[in-house]
Every structure is written in C-alpha cells, then in structure tokens.
Protein backbone atom coordinates (compact mmCIF):
# COMPACT_ATOMS: atom_id res chain seq x y z
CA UNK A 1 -6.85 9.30 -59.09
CA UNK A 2 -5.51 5.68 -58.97
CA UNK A 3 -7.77 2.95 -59.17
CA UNK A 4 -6.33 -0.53 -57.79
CA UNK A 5 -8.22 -3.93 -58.75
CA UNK A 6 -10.31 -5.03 -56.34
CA UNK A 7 -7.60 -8.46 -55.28
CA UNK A 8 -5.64 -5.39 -53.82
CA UNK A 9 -7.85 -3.59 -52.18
CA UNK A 10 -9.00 -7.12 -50.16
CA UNK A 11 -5.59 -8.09 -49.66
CA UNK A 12 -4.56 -4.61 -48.32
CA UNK A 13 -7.67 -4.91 -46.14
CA UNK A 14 -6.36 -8.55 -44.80
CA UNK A 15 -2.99 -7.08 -44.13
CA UNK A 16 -4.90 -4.23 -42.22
CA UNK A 17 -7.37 -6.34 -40.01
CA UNK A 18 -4.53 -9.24 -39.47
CA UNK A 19 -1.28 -7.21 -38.68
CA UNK A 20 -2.70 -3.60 -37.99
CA UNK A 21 -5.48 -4.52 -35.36
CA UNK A 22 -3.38 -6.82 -33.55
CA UNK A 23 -0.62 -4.00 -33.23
CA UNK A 24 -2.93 -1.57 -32.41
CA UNK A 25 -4.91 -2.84 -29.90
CA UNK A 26 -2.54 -5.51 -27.71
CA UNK A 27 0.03 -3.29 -26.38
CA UNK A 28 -2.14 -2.70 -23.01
CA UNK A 29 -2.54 -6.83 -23.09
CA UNK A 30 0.93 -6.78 -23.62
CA UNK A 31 1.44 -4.59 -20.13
CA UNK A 32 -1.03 -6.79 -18.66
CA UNK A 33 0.94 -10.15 -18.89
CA UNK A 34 4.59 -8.49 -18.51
CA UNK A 35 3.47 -6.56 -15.34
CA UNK A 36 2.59 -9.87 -13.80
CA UNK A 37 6.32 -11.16 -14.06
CA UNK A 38 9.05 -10.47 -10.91
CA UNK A 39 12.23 -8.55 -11.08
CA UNK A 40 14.69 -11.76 -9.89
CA UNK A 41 17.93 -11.35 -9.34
CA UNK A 42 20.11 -13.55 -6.86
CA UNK A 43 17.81 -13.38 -3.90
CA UNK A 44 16.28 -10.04 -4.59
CA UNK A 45 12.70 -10.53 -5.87
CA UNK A 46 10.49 -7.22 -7.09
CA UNK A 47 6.94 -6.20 -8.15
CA UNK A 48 5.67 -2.58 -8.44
CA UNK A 49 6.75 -0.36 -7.86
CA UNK A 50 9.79 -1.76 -9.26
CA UNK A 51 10.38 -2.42 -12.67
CA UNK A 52 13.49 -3.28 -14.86
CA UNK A 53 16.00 -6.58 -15.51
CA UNK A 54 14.54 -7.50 -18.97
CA UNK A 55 11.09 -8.47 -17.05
CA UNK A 56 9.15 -5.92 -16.07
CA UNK A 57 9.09 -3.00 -18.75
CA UNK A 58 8.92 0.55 -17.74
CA UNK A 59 4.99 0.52 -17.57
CA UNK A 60 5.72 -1.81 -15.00
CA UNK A 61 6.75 0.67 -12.66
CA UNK A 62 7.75 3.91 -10.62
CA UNK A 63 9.84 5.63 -13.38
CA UNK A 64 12.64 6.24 -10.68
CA UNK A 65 12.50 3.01 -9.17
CA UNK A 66 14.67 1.29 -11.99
CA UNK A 67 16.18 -1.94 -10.95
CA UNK A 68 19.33 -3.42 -12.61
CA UNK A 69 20.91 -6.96 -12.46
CA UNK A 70 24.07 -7.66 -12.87
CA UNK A 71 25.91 -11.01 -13.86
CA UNK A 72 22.46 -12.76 -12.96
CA UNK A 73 23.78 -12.42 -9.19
CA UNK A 74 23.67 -8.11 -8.09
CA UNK A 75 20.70 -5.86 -8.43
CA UNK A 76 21.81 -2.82 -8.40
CA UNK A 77 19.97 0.85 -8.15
CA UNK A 78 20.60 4.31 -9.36
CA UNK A 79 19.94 7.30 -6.97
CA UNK A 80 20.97 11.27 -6.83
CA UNK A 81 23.62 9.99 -9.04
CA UNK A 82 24.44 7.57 -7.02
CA UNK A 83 24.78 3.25 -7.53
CA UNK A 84 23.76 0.91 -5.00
CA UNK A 85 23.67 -2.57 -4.70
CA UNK A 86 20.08 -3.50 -3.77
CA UNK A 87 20.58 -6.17 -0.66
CA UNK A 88 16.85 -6.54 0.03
CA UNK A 89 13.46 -5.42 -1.18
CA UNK A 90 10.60 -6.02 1.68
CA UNK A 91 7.46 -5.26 0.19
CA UNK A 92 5.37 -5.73 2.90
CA UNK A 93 7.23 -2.94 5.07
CA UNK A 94 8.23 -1.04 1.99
CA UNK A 95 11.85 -1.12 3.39
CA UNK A 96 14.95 -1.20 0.62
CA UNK A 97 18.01 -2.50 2.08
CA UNK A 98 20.98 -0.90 0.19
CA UNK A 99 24.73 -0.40 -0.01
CA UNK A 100 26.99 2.23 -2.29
CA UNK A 101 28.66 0.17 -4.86
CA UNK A 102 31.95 2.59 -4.48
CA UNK A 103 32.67 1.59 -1.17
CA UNK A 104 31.84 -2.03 -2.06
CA UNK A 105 34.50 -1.86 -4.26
CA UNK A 106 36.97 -0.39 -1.80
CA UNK A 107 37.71 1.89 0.87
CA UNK A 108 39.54 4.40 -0.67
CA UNK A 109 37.90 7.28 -2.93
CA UNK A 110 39.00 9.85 -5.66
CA UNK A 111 35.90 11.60 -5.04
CA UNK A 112 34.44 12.70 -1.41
CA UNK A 113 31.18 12.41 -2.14
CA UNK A 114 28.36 12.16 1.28
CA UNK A 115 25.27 10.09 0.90
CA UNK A 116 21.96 11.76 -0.02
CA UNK A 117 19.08 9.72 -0.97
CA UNK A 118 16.45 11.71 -2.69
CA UNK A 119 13.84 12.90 -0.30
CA UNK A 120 10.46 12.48 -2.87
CA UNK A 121 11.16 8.94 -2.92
CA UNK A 122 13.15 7.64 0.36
CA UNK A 123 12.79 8.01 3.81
CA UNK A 124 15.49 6.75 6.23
CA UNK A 125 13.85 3.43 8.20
CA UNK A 126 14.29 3.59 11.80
CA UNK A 127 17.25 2.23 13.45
CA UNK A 128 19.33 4.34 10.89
CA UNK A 129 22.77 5.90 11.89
CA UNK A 130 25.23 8.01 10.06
CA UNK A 131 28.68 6.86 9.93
CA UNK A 132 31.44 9.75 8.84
CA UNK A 133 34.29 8.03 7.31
CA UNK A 134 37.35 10.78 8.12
CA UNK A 135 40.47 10.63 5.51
CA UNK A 136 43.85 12.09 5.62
CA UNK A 137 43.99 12.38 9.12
CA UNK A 138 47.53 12.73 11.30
CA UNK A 139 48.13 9.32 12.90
CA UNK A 140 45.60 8.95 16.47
CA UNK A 141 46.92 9.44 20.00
CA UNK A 142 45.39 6.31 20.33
CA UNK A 143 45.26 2.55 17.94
CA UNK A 144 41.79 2.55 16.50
CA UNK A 145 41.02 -0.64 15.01
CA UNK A 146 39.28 0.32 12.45
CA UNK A 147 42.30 2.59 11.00
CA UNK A 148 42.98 2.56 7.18
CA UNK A 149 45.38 4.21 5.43
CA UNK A 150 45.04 5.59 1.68
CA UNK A 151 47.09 7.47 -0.26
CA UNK A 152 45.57 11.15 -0.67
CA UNK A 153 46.41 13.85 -3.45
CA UNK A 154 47.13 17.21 -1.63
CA UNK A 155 47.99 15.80 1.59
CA UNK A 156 50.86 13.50 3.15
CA UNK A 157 48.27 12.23 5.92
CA UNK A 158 47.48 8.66 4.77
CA UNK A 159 45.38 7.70 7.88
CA UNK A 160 41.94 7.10 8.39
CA UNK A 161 39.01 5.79 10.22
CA UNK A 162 35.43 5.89 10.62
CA UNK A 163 33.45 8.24 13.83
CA UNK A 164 29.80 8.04 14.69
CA UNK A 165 27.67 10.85 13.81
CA UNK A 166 27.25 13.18 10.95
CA UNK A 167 30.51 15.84 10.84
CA UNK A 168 33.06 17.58 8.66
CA UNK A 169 36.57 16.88 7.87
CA UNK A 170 37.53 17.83 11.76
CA UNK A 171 40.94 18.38 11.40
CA UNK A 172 41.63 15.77 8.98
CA UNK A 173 42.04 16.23 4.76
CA UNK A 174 38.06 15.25 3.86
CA UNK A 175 35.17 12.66 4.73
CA UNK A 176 32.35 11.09 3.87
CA UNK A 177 28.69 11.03 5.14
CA UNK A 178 27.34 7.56 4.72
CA UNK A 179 23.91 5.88 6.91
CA UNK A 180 24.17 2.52 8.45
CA UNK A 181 22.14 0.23 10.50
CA UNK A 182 22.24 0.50 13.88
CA UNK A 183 23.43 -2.92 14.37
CA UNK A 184 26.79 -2.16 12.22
CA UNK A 185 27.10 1.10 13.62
CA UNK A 186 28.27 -0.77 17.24
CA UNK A 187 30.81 -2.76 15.54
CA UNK A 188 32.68 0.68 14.99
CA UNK A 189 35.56 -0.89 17.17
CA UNK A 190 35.38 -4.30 15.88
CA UNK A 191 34.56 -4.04 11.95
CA UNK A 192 36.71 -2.45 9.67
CA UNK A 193 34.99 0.38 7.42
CA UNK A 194 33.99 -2.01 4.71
CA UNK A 195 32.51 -4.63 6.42
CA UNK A 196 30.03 -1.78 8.59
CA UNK A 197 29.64 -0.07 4.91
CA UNK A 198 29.14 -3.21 3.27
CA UNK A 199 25.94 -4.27 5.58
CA UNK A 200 24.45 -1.55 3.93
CA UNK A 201 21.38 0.55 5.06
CA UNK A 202 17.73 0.61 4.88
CA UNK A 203 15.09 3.07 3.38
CA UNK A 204 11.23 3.58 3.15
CA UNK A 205 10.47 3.92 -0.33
CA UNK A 206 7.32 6.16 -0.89
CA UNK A 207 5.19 5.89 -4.13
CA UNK A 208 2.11 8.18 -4.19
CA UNK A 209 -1.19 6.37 -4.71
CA UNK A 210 0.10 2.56 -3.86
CA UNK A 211 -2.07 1.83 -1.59
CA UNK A 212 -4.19 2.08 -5.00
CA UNK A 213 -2.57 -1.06 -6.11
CA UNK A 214 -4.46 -3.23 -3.31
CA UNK A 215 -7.84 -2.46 -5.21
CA UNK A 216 -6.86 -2.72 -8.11
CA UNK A 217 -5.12 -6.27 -7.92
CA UNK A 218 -8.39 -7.23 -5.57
CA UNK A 219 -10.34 -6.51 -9.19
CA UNK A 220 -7.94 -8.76 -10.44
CA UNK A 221 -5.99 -6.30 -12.20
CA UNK A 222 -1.84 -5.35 -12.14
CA UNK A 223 -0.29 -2.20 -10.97
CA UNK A 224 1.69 -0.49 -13.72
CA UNK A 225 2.54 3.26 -14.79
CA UNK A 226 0.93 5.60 -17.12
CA UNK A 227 3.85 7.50 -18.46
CA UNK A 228 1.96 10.04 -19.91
CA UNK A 229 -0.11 10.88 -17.22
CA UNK A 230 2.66 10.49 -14.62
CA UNK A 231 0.42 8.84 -11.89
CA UNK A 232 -0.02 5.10 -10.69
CA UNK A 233 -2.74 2.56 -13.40
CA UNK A 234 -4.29 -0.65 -13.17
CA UNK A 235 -3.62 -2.71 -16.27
CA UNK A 236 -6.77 -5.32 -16.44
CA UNK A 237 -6.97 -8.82 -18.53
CA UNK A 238 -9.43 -7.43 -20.94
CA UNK A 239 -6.44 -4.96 -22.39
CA UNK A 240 -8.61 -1.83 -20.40
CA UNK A 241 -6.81 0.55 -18.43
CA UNK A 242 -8.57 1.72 -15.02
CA UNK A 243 -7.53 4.63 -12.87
CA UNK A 244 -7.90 2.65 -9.66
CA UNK A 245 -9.76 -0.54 -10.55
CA UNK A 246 -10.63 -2.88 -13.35
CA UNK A 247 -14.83 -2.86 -14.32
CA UNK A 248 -14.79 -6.71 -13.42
CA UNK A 249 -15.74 -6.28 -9.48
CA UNK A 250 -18.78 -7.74 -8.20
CA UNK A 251 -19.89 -7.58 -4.72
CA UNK A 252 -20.83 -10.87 -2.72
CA UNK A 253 -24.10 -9.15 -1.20
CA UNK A 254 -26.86 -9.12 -3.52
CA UNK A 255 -29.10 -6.39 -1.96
CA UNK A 256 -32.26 -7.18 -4.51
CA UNK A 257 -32.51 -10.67 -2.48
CA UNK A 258 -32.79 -8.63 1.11
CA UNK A 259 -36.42 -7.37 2.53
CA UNK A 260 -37.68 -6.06 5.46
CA UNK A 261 -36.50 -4.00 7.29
CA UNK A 262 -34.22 -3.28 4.17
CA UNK A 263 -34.98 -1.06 1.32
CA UNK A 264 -33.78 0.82 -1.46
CA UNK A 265 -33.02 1.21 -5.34
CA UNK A 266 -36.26 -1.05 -6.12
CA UNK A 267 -37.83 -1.04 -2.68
CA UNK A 268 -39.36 2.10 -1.76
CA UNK A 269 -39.03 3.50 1.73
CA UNK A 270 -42.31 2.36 3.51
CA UNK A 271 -41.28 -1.45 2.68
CA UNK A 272 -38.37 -0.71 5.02
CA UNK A 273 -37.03 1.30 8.49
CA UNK A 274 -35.38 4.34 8.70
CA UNK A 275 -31.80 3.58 9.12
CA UNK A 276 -31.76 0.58 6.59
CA UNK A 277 -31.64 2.20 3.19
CA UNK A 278 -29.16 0.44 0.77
CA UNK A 279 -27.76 2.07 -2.15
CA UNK A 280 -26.38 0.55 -5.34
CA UNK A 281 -23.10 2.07 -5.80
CA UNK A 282 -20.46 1.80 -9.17
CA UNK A 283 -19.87 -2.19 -9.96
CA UNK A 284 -23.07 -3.38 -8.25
CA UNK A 285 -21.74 -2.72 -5.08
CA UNK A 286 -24.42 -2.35 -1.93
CA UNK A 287 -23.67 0.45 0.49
CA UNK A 288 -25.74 1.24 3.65
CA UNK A 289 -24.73 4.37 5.51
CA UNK A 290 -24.66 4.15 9.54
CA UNK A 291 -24.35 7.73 11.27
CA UNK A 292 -23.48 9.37 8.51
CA UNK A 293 -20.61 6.94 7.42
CA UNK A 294 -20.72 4.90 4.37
CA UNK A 295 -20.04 0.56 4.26
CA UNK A 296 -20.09 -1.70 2.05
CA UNK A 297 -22.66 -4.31 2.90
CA UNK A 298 -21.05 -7.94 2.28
CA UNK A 299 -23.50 -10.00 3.40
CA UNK A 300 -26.11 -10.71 5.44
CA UNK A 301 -28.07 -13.73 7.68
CA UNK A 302 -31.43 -12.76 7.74
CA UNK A 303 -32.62 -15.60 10.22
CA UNK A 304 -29.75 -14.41 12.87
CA UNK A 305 -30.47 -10.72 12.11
CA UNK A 306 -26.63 -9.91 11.28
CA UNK A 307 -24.92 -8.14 8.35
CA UNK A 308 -20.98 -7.98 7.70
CA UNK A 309 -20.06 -4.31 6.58
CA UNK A 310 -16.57 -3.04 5.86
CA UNK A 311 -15.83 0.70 5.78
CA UNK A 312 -15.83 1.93 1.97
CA UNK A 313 -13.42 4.50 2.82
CA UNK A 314 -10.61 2.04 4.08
CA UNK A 315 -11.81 -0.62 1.31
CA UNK A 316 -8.58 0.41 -0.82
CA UNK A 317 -6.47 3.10 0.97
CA UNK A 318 -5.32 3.62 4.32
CA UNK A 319 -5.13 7.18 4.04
CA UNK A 320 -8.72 8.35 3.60
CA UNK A 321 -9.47 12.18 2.72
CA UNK A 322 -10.98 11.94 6.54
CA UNK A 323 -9.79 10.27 9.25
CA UNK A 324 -12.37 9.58 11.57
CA UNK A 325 -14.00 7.45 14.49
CA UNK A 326 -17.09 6.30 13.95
CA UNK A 327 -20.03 5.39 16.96
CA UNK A 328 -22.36 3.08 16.27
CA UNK A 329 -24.22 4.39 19.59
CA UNK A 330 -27.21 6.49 17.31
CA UNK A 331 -27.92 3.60 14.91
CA UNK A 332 -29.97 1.23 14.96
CA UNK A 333 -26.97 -1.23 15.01
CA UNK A 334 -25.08 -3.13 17.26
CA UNK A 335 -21.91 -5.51 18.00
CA UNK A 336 -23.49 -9.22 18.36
CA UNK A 337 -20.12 -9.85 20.66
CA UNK A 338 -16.94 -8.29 21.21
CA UNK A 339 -15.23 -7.56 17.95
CA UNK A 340 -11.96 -7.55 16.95
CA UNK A 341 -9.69 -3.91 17.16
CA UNK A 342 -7.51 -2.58 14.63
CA UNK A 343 -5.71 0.88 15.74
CA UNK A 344 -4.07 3.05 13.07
CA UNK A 345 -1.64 6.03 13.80
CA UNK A 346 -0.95 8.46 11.62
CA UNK A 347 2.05 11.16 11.94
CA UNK A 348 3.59 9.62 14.81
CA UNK A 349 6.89 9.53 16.42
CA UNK A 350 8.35 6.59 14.74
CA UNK A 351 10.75 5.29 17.33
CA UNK A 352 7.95 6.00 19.94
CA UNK A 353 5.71 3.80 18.23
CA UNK A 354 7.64 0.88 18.18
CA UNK A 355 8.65 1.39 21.54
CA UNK A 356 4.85 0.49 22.02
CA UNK A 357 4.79 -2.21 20.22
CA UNK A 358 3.31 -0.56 17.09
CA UNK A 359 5.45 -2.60 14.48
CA UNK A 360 3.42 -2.47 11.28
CA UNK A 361 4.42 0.67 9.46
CA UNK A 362 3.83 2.06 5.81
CA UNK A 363 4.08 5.68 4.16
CA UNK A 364 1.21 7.21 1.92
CA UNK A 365 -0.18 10.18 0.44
CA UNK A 366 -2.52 12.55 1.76
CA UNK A 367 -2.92 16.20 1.13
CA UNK A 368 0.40 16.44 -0.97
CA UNK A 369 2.55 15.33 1.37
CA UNK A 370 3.95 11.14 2.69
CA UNK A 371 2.99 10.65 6.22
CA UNK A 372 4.16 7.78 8.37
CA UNK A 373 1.22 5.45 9.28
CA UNK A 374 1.51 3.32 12.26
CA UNK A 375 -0.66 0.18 13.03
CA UNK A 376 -0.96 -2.79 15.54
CA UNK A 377 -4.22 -4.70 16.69
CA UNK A 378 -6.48 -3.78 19.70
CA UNK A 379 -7.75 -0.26 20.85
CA UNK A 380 -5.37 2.31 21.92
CA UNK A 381 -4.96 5.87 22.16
CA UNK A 382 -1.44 7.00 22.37
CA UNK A 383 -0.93 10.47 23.69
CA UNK A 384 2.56 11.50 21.89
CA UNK A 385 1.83 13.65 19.56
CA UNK A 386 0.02 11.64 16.63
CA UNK A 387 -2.07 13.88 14.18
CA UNK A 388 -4.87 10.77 14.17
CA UNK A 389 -5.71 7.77 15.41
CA UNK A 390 -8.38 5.21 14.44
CA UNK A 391 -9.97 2.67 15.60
CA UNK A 392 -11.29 -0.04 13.68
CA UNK A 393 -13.52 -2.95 13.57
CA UNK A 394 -12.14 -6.16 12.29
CA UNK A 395 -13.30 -9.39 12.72
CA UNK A 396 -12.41 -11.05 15.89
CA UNK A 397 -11.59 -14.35 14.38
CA UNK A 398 -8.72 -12.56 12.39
CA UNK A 399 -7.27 -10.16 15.09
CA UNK A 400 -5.07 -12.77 16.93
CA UNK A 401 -3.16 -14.31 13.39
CA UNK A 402 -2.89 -11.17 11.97
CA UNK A 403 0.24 -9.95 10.13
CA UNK A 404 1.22 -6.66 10.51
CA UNK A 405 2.26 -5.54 7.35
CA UNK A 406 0.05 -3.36 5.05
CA UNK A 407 -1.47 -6.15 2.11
CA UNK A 408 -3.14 -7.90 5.32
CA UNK A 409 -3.91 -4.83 6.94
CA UNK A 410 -6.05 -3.56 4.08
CA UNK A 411 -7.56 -7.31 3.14
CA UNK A 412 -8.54 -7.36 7.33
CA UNK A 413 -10.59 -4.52 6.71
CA UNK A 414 -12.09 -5.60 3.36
CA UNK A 415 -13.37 -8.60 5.25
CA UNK A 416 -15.52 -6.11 7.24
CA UNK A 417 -16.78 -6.89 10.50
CA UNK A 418 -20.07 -8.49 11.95
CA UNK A 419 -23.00 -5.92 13.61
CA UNK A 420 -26.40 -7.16 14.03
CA UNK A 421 -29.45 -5.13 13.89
CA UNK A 422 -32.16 -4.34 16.77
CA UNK A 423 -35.78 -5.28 14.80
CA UNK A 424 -38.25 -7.27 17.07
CA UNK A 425 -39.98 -9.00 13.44
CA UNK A 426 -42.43 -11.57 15.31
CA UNK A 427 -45.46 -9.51 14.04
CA UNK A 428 -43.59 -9.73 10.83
CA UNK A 429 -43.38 -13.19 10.24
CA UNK A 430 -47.19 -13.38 10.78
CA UNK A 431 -47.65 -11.09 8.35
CA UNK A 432 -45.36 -12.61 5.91
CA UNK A 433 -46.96 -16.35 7.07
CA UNK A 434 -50.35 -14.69 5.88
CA UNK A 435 -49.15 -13.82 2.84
CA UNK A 436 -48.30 -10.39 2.93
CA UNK A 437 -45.20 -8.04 3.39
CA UNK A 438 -43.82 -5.63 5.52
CA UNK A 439 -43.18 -2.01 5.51
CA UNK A 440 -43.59 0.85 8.17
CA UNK A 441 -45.78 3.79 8.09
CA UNK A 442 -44.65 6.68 6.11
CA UNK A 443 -44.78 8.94 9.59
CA UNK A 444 -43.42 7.01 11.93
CA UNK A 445 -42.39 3.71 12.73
CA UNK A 446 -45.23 1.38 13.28
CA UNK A 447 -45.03 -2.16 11.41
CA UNK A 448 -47.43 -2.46 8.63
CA UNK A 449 -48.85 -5.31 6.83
CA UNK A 450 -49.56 -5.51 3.27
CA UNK A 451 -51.60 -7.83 1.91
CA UNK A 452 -52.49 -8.87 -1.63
CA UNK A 453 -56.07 -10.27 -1.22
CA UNK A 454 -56.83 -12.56 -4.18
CA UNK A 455 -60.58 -12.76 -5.72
C-alpha cells in the first residue's frame, strides 16, 4: 500500500473541497440562473417551454420545442422534419405563428412534400385554412392571378396556382398541402402564392403539466425540464429541484393568530363551531373546507367577520382531477356583496366559443389527453356541447380589468374571493371582556364561556 506525506493528502483534500464540491453541487444553480434568461431573436422573444439560441440550455425546456436563430435576425423551428421560420411566439395564448422556410425561399419545389405538424405537440389555432398549392397543371380556361409557372421533371405542364381547401393533384402533375390564416387565405385572387405562404400560420402548442409552471414561478422558482424523468421541474434559487414547487412558500394567513369561532391544529374543537375547522397543510399553508371542498384561507378581518379563500384545487392548474361547482348554500358562509364571476369551459366547440365572446383560450392535460379550455368573466352556461363548465368566484374589484389570457386567469383565482361568516358573537365579546374565551358545547351548538378564575 502507498503511503503519501501528509502535505499531499491536505492538498488533495483542498483540490477536492475547492474544485470538486463546486462542480458537484452547482449544476442545478447553474439551471436556475440560465432558465431565467429569454430566447431573443429579432422580435421573437421565448421562455419555457422554449429553450435554445445559446441562452436557454436544454433543461430550459420542452425537448421538442428547440428554437434556433439565425444571423441574429430569424428564429427558426424544426418539426416532422420540417423548418419553419418562427414569426411569433404568444405566450399568453400559447399560439406559435409559423411559416415553412422552403416556400420562403421560393415557390417552386423538388420535393412535394404537404404540411403536417405533429399532433402531441400542435394544435391548429382557429381561423386556420388549408391552402393546396397545384403544380404542373395545363394552362386555365380562365387568367388566375395568382398563376406561376415552374419547370417540372416528368411533365411539360409548367403552370400553377394555389385552390382553397385540402385536395390532390386534380388533374394537374402534384401539390402541396400547406395551412394559412384565414385572413391570407381571401387574398387567393390578389396575393401571389408566396406572399399568402409567407404570412405564415398559427398553432396551439401543448406541453403537459404547464400550467405547473404558474406555481412553481409563484414559489419563486423557474420552469425547466428533467431529462431523465421526461416530465416538466421547477428549478429553485437554493440549487433544489421541486416537482411542482420550490419549499420557500409561505401563506399570508397565519391561522395560530385566529380564535373563535375558528379552530384547529392547536385549538381543539369545543374552542370553535362546526364548520370552521382549519387545517395546516404542506408549507404552512391554512385550509378550511366548505361543503366538502377544500380553500386556502388568505386572510381574514375578524372585526368585519370576513375571510378571503381561494379554491386549492385551481391554486396552480386549471385542469383539476374534478371539475366541479361548488354551493355555498349548506355552509355556514356567505357572499358579503355580489362577487365577481369567472366561467371556464372545457371541451368546447372552439369557433362556437368565440362566437360568444369566450376569447381566452389555453390547452392542458387531464386524464391523458389536451383538452381545449375556454374562459371569459361573468356566469354563463353555454348549452353546445361542452364536457364542463365552472363557475368561479373572483374578486369583484378584478373582474372588469381582467386579461383574458391564462397567467392572469390563474393569479385571479389565487387572489381568492371575499365570503363572510354568519356568527352573532355579542355574548362573545362579554365573555372575552370578562376575561374568558369562547368555545361551543361538545353536543351542540350553544356558546360557552370559559373562564380562568385567578386566586
């Protein structure tokens, strides 16, 4: 066995703790601080999912949402085999505005190749169209002004011009399948192929577990990718990793400081009411449970007898395992004025929804498959064939400024809503003025006084 002098073994121990530790234990850090940097690229601008362009590394985001730029000016997008140029990234509606680089480049094609986005990732985004862009064709009965003409191998047809719909060659040498927005789709007889091609068209992108992401920057964290687990992480400043959130949350209701007719965790049931129990959930966060659904409690005003209480389901996801209405009508609850509405619509008709006005729209997950969810503010019911609707409460104060897109959406409901609860406590503060505290008898739900007599 070798024996080293002891100057080596301490220096090999101050190469260990100075270089090794370091290494070993800032690469999460590391994801931390680069996951807080945007993809930039001429006037494209990206967070998760998105990840590429020498800022965001690939813990940064969706691995098949890659984005590329080019000369400091194109981003630029690989799908199906396929290269776009990226013309706009709305995060708020989750919409990717996108044109194929080939037909940037020209109008004429070796290959005849349709457009297929792939269907795990990308939905179409209403007011889509498909275009068919015929080649070889014999010359029209008719001018068509948007006619081209391209030389063809294995025909001697050179013209050719773009139809509305989806269809084959019909009669002509090939074509090409390609989706467009409405709004280029009616230039068809003013706009030459290109220039309709070239406006490009738009796409829901669909991540599973995004709506994650709201919590988990709320707990100050960043949304990034664990590649070996192949689902959705929250990278947090402390170098941790968190499935969902980062262990630095802290509620703003302190349910210790709350008494009658509260009680719970270090109250014991006679010092309260039935109906008032609060429970001390994971990262100190109160939760009181009206007809059998759960809330967090925010805060309280004791003198005014109200409480503001945001459903814990809907605190990060807008796709609950259950999607239900909840009546406050049983509880010993109720709405100190009017609140504010917030309807959400889930599996709907798209183009029937915005024909109602419903113009906030995202995608998520629920029970393995991406469902369109619909929202807009007030209380409605539409009958047309929607697998669930909810209703609500939202503060009343934030219904008219609202924005309809899904970050305000989700921070709306975080903020809770105000309900006020139904205690006459006169007899209360007598007892409390003499001293004493109040509770309720153990069978029913007379007001007690107890006392602490002094000697």
């Amino acid at each position: 066995m070798a024996h080293f002098p002891l100057p080596i073994i301490l220096s090999m121990t101050i190469f260990l703790v100075i270089f090794c530790f370091p290494i070993c234990f800032s690469s999460d850090l590391q994801w931390y601080d680069s996951c807080g940097n945007y993809f930039r690229c001429g006037t494209v601008k990206a967070g998760f999912p998105f990840w590429g362009g020498g800022t965001r590394p690939k813990e940064c985001g969706y691995p098949d949402l890659e984005l590329s730029c080019e000369y400091n000016a194109t981003t630029t997008i690989q799908s199906k085999g396929m290269k776009y140029h990226v013309l706009d990234i709305n995060q708020n509606t989750q919409v990717l505005k996108m044109a194929r680089e080939d037909f940037l480049q020209g109008i004429c094609m070796q290959k005849f190749i349709n457009t297929t986005i792939d269907p795990e990732l990308f939905d179409y985004a209403p007011g889509s169209h498909n275009l068919t862009v015929l080649y070889g064709c014999p010359p029209p009965y008719t001018p068509n002004p948007s006619q081209f003409t391209c030389k063809i191998y294995g025909t001697n047809d050179t013209d050719g011009y773009p139809v509305e719909g989806a269809i084959g060659p019909s009669g002509c040498f090939a074509s090409i399948v390609v989706p467009v927005v409405d709004s280029s789709a009616a230039q068809i007889r003013k706009w030459s192929p290109s220039q309709i091609i070239g406006k490009g068209f738009e796409a829901i992108y669909k991540v599973q577990g995004e709506d994650l992401c709201v919590g988990c920057e709320a707990s100050k964290g960043r949304c990034g990718f664990d590649l070996s687990k192949n689902k959705i992480s929250c990278l947090c400043l402390d170098g941790s990793v968190g499935d969902t959130l980062c262990n630095n949350t802290t509620s703003s209701a302190k349910s210790e400081n709350l008494k009658y007719p509260f009680w719970g965790e270090s109250r014991a049931p006679y010092c309260g009411l039935p109906g008032y129990e609060l429970q001390c959930l994971g990262n100190d966060v109160p939760i009181i449970t009206i007809t059998s659904q759960k809330y967090r409690f925010l805060k309280a005003d004791a003198e005014a007898h109200k409480l503001t209480v945001a459903r814990d389901d809907f605190w990060d996801d807008l796709c609950p395992s259950s999607l239900v209405n909840i009546s406050k009508n049983s509880s010993p609850f109720e709405y100190p004025f009017n609140p504010g509405y917030l309807t959400l619509c889930y599996d709907c008709p798209i183009a029937s929804m915005i024909s109602l006005g419903f113009l906030g729209h995202t995608v998520c997950h629920k029970n393995g498959s991406f469902i369109d969810v619909c929202f807009k503010t007030g209380v409605y019911t539409p009958n047309i064939g929607c697998r669930s609707v909810v209703n609500i409460p939202i503060l009343k104060t934030l219904a008219p400024e609202l924005k309809i897109d899904k970050a305000s959406v989700l921070e709306a409901l975080r903020d809770g809503f105000e309900l006020q609860w139904k205690v006459d406590d006169d007899q209360c503060k007598t007892c409390v003025e003499s001293s004493g505290q109040c509770g309720n008898g153990l069978h029913g739900s007379m007001l007690l006084a107890y006392v602490k007599y002094l000697a």
